[in-house]
Protein backbone atom coordinates (compact mmCIF):
# COMPACT_ATOMS: atom_id res chain seq x y z
CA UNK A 1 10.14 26.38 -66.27
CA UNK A 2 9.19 22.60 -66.94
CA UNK A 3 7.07 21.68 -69.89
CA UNK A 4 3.92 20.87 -67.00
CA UNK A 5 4.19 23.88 -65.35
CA UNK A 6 5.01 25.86 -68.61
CA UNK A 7 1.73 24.72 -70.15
CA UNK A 8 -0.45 25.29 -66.45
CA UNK A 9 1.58 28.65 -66.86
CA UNK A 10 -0.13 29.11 -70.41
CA UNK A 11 -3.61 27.95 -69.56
CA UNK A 12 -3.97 30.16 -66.52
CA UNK A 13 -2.61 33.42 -68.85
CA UNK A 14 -4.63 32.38 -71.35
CA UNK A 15 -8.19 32.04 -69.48
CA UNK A 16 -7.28 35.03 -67.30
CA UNK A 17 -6.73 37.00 -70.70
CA UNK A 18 -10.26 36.02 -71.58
CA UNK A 19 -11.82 36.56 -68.03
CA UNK A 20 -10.40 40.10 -67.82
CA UNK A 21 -11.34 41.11 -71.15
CA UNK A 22 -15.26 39.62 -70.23
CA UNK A 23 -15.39 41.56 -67.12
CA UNK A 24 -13.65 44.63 -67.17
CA UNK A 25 -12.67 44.21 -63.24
CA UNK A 26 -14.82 44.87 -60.76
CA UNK A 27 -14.34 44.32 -56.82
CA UNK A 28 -11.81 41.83 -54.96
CA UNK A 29 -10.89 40.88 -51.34
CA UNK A 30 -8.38 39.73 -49.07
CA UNK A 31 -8.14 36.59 -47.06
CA UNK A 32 -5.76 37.31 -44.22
CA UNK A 33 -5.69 41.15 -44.44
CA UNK A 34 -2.93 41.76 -46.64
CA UNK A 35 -2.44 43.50 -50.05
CA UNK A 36 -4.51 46.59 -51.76
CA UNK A 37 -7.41 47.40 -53.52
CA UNK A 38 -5.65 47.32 -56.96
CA UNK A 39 -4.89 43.31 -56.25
CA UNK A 40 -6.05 40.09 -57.36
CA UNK A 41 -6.56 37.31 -55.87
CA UNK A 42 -6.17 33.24 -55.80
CA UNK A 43 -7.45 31.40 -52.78
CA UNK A 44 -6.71 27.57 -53.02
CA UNK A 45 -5.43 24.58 -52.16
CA UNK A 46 -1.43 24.29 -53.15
CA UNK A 47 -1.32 21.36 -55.72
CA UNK A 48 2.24 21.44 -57.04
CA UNK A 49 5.27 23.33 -57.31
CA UNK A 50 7.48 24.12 -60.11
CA UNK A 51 6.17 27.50 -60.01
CA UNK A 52 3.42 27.26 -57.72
CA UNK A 53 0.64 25.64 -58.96
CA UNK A 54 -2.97 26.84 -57.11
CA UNK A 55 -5.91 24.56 -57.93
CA UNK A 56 -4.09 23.04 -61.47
CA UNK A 57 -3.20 26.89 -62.41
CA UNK A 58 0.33 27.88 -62.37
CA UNK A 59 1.75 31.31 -60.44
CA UNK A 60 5.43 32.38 -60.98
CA UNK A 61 6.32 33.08 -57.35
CA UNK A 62 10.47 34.05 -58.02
CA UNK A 63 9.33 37.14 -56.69
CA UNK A 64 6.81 36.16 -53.96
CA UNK A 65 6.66 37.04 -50.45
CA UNK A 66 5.76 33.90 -48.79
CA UNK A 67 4.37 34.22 -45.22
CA UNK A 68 2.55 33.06 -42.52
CA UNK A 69 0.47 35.15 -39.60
CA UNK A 70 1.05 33.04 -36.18
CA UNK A 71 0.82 35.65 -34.14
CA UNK A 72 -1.06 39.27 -35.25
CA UNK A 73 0.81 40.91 -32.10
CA UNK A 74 4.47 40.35 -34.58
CA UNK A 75 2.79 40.49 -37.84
CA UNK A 76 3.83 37.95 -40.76
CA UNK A 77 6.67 35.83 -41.03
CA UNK A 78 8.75 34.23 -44.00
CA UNK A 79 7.82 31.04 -44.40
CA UNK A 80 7.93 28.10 -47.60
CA UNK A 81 4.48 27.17 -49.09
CA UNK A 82 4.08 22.96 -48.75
CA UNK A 83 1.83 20.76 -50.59
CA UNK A 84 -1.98 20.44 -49.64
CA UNK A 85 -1.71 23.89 -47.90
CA UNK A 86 -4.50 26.56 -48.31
CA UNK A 87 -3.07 29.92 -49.31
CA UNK A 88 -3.87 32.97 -51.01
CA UNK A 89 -2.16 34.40 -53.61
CA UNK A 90 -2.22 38.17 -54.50
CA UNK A 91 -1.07 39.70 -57.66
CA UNK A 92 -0.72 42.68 -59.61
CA UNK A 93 -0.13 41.22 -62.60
CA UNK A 94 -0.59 37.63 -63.45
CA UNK A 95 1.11 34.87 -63.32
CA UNK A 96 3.07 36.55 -61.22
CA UNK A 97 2.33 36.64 -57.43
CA UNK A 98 3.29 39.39 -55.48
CA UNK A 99 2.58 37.59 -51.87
CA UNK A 100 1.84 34.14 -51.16
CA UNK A 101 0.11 34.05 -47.71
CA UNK A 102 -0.13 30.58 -46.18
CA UNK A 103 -3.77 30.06 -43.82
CA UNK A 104 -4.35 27.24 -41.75
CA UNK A 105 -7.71 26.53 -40.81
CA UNK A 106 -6.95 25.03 -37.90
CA UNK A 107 -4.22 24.22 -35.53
CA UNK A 108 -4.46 22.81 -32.06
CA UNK A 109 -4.89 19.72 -30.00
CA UNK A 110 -6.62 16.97 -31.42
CA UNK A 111 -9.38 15.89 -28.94
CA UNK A 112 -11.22 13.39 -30.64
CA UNK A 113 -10.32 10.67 -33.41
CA UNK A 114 -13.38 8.86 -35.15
CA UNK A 115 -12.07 6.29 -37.87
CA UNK A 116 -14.88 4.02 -36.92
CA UNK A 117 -15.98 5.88 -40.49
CA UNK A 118 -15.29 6.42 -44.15
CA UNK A 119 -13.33 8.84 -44.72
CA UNK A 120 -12.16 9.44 -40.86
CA UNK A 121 -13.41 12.11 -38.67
CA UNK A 122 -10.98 14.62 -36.29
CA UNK A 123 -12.22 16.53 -33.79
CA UNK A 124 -9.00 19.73 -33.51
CA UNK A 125 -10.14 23.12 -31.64
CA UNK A 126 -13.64 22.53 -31.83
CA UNK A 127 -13.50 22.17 -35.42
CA UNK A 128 -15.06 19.13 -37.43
CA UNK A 129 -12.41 17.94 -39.48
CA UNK A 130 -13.28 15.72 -42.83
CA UNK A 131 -10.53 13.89 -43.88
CA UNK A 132 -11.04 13.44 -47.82
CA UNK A 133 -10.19 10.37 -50.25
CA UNK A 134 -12.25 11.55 -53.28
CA UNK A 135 -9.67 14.15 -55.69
CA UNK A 136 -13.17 14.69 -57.63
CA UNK A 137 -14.76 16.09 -53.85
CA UNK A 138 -11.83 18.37 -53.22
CA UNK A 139 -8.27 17.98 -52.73
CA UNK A 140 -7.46 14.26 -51.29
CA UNK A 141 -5.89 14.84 -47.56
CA UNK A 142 -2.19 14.75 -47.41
CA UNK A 143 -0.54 13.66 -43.99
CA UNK A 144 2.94 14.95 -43.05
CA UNK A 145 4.03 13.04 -39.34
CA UNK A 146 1.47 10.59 -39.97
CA UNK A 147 0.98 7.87 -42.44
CA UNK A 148 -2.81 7.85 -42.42
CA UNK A 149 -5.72 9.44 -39.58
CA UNK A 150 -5.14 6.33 -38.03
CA UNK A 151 -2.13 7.07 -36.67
CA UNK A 152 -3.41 10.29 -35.15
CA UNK A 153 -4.33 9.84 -31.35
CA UNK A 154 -6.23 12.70 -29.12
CA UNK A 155 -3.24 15.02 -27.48
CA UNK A 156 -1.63 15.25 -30.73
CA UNK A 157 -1.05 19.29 -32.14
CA UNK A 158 -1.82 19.38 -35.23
CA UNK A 159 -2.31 21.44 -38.33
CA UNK A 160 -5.12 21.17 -40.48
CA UNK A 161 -5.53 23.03 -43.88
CA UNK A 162 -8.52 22.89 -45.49
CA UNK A 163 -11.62 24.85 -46.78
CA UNK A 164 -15.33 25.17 -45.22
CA UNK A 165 -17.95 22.99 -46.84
CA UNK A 166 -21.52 23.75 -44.84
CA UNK A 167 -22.71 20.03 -43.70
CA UNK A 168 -26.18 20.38 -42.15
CA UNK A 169 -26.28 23.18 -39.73
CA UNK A 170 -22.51 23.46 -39.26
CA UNK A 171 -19.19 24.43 -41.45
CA UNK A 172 -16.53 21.21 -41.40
CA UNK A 173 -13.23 21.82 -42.33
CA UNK A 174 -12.76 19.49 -45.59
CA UNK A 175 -9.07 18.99 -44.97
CA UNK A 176 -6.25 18.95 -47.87
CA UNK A 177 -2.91 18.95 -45.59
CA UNK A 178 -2.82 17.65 -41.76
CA UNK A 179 0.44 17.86 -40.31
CA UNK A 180 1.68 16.92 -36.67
CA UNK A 181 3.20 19.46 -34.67
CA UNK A 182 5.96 19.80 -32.11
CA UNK A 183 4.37 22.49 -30.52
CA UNK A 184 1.86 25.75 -31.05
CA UNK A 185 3.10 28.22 -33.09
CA UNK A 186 3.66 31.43 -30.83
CA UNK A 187 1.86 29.39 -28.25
CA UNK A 188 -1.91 30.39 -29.96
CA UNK A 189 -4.73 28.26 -30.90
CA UNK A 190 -5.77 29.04 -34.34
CA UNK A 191 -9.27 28.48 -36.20
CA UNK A 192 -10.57 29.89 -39.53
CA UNK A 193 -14.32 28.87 -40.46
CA UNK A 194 -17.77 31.06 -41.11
CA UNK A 195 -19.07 32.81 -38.41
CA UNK A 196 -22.49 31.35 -37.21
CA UNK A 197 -24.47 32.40 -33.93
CA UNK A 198 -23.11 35.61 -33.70
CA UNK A 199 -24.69 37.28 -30.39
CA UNK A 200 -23.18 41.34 -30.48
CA UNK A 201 -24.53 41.80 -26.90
CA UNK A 202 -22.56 38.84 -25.28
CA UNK A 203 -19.94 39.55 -27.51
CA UNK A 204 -20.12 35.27 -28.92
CA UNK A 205 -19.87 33.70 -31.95
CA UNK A 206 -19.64 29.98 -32.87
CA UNK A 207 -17.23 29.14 -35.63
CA UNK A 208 -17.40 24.70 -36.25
CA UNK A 209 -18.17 23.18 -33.15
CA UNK A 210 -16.65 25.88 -30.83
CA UNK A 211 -18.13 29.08 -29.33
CA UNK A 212 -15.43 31.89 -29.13
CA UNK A 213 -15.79 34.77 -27.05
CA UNK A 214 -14.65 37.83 -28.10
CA UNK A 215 -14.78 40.13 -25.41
CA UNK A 216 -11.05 41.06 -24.96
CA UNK A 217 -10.10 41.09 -28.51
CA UNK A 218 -8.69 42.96 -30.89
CA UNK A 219 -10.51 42.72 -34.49
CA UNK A 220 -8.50 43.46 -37.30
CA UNK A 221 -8.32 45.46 -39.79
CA UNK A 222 -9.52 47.91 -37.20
CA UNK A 223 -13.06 49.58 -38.08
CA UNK A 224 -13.86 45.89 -39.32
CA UNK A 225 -17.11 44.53 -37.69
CA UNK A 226 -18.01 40.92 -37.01
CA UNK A 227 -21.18 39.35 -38.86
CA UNK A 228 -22.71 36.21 -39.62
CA UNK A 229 -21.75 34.76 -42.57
CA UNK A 230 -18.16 36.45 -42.72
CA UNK A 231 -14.77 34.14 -42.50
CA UNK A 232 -12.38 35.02 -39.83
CA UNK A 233 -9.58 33.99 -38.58
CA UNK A 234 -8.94 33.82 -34.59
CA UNK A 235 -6.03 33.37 -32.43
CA UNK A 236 -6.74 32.46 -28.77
CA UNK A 237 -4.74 30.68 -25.82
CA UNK A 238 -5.54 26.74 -25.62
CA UNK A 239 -9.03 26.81 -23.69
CA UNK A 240 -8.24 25.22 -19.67
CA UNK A 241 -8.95 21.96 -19.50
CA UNK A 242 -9.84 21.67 -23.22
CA UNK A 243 -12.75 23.73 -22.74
CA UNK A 244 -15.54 24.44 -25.19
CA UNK A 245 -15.08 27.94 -25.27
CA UNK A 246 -11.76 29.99 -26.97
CA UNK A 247 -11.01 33.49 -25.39
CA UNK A 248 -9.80 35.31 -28.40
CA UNK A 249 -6.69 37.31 -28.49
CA UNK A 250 -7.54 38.39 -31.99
CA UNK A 251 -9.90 38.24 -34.39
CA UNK A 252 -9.32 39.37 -38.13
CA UNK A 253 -12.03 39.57 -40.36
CA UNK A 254 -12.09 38.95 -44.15
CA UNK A 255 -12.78 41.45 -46.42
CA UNK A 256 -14.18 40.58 -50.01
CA UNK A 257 -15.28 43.99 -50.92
CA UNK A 258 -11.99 46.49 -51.61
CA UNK A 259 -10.38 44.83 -54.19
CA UNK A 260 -10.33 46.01 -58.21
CA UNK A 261 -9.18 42.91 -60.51
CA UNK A 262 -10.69 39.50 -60.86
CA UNK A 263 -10.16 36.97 -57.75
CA UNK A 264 -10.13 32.89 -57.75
CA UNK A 265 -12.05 30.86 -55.04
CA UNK A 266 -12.26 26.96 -54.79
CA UNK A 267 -14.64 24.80 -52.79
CA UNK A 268 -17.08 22.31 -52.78
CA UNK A 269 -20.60 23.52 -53.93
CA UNK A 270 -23.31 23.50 -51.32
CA UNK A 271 -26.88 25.43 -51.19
CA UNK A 272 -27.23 25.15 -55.01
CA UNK A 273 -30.22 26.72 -56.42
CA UNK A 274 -30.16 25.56 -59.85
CA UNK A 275 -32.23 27.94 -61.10
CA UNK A 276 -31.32 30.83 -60.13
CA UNK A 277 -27.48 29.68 -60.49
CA UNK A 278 -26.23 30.62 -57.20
CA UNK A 279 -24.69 28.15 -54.63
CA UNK A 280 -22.51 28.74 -51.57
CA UNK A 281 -18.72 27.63 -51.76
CA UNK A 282 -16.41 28.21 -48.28
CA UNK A 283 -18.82 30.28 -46.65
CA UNK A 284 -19.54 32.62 -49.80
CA UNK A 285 -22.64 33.39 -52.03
CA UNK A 286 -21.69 32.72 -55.61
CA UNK A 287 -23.69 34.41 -58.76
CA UNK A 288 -23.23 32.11 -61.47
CA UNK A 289 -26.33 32.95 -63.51
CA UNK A 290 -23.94 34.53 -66.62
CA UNK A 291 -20.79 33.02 -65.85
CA UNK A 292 -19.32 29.96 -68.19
CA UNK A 293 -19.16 26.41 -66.92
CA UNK A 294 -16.00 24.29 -67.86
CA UNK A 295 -15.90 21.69 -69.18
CA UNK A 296 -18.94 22.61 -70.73
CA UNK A 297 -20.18 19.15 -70.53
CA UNK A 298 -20.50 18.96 -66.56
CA UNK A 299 -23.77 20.47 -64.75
CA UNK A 300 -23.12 22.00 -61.74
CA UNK A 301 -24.26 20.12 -58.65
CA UNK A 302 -24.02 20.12 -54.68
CA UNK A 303 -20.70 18.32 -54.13
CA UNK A 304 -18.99 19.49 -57.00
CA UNK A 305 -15.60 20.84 -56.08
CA UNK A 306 -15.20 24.23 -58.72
CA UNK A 307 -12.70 26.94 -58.80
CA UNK A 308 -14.58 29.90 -58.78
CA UNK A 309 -13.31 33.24 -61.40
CA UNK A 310 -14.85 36.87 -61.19
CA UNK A 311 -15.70 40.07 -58.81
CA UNK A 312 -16.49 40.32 -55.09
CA UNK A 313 -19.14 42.89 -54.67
CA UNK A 314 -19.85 45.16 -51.31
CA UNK A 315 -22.15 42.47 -49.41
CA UNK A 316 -18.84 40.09 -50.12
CA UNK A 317 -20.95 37.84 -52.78
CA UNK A 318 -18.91 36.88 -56.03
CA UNK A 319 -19.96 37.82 -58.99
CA UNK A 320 -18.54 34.61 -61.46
CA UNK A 321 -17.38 34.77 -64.82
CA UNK A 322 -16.31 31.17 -64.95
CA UNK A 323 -16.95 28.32 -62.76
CA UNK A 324 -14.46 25.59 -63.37
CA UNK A 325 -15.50 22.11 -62.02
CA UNK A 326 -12.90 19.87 -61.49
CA UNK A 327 -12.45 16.14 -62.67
CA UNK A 328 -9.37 14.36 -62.86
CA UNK A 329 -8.68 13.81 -66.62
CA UNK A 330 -11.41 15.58 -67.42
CA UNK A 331 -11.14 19.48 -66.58
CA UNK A 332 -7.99 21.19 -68.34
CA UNK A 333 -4.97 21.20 -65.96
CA UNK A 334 -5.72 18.08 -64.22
CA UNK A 335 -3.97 15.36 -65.85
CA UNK A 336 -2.65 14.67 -62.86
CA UNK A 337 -3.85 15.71 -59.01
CA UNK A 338 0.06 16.69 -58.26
CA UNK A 339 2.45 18.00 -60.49
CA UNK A 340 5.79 18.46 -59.13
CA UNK A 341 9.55 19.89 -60.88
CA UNK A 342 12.95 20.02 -59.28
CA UNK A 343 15.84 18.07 -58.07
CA UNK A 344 15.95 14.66 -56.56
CA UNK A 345 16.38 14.52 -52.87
CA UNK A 346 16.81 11.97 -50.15
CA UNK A 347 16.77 9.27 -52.34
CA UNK A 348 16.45 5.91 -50.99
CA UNK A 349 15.17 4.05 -53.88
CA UNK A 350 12.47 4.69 -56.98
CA UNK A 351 9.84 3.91 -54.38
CA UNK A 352 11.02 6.70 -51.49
CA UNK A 353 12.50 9.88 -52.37
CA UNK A 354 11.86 13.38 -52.37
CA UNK A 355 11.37 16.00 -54.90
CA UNK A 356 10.54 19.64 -53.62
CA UNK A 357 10.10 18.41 -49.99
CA UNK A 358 7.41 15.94 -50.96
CA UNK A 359 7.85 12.32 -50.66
CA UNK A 360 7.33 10.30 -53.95
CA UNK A 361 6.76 6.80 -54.63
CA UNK A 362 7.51 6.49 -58.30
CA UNK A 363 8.09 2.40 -58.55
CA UNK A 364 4.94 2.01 -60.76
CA UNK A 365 5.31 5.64 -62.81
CA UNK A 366 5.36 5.38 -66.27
CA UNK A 367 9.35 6.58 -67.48
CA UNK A 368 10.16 9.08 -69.96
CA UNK A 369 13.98 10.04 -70.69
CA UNK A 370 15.09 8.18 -67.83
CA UNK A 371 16.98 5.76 -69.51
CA UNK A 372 19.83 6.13 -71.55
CA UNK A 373 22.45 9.26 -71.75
CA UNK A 374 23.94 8.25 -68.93
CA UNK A 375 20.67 9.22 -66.71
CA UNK A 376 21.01 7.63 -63.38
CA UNK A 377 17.96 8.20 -61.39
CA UNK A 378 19.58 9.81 -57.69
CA UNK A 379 19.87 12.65 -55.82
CA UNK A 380 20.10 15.57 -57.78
CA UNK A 381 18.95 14.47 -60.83
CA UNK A 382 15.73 17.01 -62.31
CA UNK A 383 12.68 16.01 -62.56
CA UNK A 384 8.84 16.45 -63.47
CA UNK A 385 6.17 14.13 -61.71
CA UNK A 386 2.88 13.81 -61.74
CA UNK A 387 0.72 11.67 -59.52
CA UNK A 388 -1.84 11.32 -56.96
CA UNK A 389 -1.78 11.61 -52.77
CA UNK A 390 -1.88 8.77 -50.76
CA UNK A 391 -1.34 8.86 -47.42
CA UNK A 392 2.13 10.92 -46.45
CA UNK A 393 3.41 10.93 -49.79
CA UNK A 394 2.62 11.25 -53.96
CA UNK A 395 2.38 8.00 -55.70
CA UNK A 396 3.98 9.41 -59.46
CA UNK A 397 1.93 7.96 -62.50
CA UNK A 398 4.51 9.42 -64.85
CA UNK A 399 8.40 10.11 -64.12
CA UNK A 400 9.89 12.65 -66.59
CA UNK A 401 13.77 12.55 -66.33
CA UNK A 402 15.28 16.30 -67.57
């Protein structure tokens, strides 16, 4: 394990230790349906890999399922967890994940491209999609198939990772990863987001921009209804024409109330009552009113992007024991927005290689052990960077050489 990742490793034991002890459990939830009532949970953006790092916090995932649902008709598939992806993480025990379950918020054609603003606007199966440059507002936007939203034309597949952040009257998909696709997977439209306008006699619900119909599908887990206010994921053939309705194949609803050991959350904080220290983050009602704010020195505010620690209760609320805001250089963890460990690949040059799949510009990083000892910086040579997104690649601010 690399000294970054060891000491992310050693934070994340360390303030679960104290979290646990605090709360003495309580109730959890699942994501995309999978796991038991006697897991935990992480639900974040993927910010590094050495072990792999959720949200600045470190999970050893040697043992980890990785998968992906594109089609609930085959069930989950093995897959690799990539950089700016949303996931969720379940454990038994931490650090160590159990299942690593990777959840696009939305993939499909792109049918509108507004960059006419700042930060750029997509349009991708009737979901808004915010394209973020701000690492204090949430995770900055990578591109993979793209250098920048400008490149992105209407037509394109795409898929867009990202968490909800209520804008007005409507959820937008703040978007960490947007990636250009061959093709659907399993030939399905997919879109996760809050469930708004929900009419049970028509059998309707609007999720973003789009109004889904539900009439021929199957919800999952079965017994699980459809609400207002709940997150679900749906899988529907591409709409004729580009239509404004999707015909759902399947629906699967989250549930936040089954689950027995503490659970993570991140988002940006919206519908803050300051009072009564509750605000919404990703389409859920947080309690905050005993839980501890870190660093201690930042109020909480609408905007804020905060990883979220404590208990789901029965009306799928969290109950928080800590609400961690974070700030670059500021909140514990975050030295750097991207940490990344492992061999050189696809080297070109210092400014255009790979490390871990991700592309890496490190021609301005700062150098440690890199020179000398016969190091020659090249394919295959170990390791540790730390930097920030820009564009389709990490721009490293420090190059360790092990």
């Amino acid at each position: 394990m690399s000294s970054i990742t060891r000491q992310l490793a050693l934070l994340a034991i360390a303030a679960a230790a104290v979290i646990v002890a605090a709360c003495g459990g309580g109730d959890g939830g699942s994501e995309a349906g999978v796991g038991t009532g006697g897991s935990g949970y992480a639900v974040g953006t993927v910010t590094g890999f050495g072990s792999v790092i959720i949200d600045g916090s470190a999970w050893n995932d040697s043992g980890a399922r990785v998968q992906v649902e594109n089609n609930p008709a085959t069930g989950p598939v093995a897959t690799t967890a990539r950089l700016g992806q949303r996931v969720q993480v379940e454990y038994e025990t931490e650090p160590d994940a159990k299942v690593v379950e990777v959840g696009a918020a939305a993939i499909g054609t792109v049918q509108a491209v507004d960059t006419s603003v700042t930060p750029p606007r997509l349009r991708v199966a009737g979901q808004i999609v915010q394209v973020n440059l701000d690492f204090d507002a949430g995770p900055v936007t990578l591109f993979e198939g793209y250098a920048s939203a400008a490149a992105i034309s209407p037509g394109d597949i795409v898929e867009v990772h990202g968490a909800p952040v209520l804008t007005g009257s409507t959820y937008v998909l703040q978007a960490s990863r947007i990636e250009k696709l061959a093709a659907l997977p399993a030939g399905l439209v997919r879109v996760q987001n809050v469930v708004q306008q929900f009419n049970a006699a028509a059998r309707t619900m609007r999720l973003g921009d789009i109004t889904v119909s539900t009439a021929t599908a199957s919800v999952l887990p079965t017994g699980a209804t459809i609400a207002n206010g709940r997150t679900v994921t749906v899988w529907a053939r591409p709409p004729a024409g580009g239509g404004t309705t999707l015909t759902a194949d399947f629906v699967r609803v989250r549930d936040l109330s089954t689950n027995t050991k503490p659970s993570d959350l991140s988002g940006t904080v919206t519908s803050l009552d300051a009072a009564a220290r509750t605000f919404d983050i990703a389409g859920v009602r947080v309690n905050a009113v005993t839980a501890m704010v870190v660093p201690a020195n930042l109020a909480l505010a609408n905007g804020n992007f905060v990883v979220v620690r404590g208990s789901f209760r029965s009306d799928g609320s969290l109950a928080a024991t800590q609400v961690r805001i974070r700030r670059k250089g500021a909140t514990p963890g975050f030295d750097h927005e991207v940490s990344l460990t492992g061999p050189i690949s696809d080297f070109v040059s210092l400014a255009d290689f790979r490390v871990r799949g991700v592309r890496v510009d490190a021609s301005g990083a700062t150098q440690r052990a890199c020179t000398g000892n016969n190091v020659i910086i090249g394919n295959g040579l170990n390791v540790e960077i730390g930097g920030a997104i820009v564009g389709d690649k990490v721009v490293a601010e420090l190059l360790f050489c092990r």
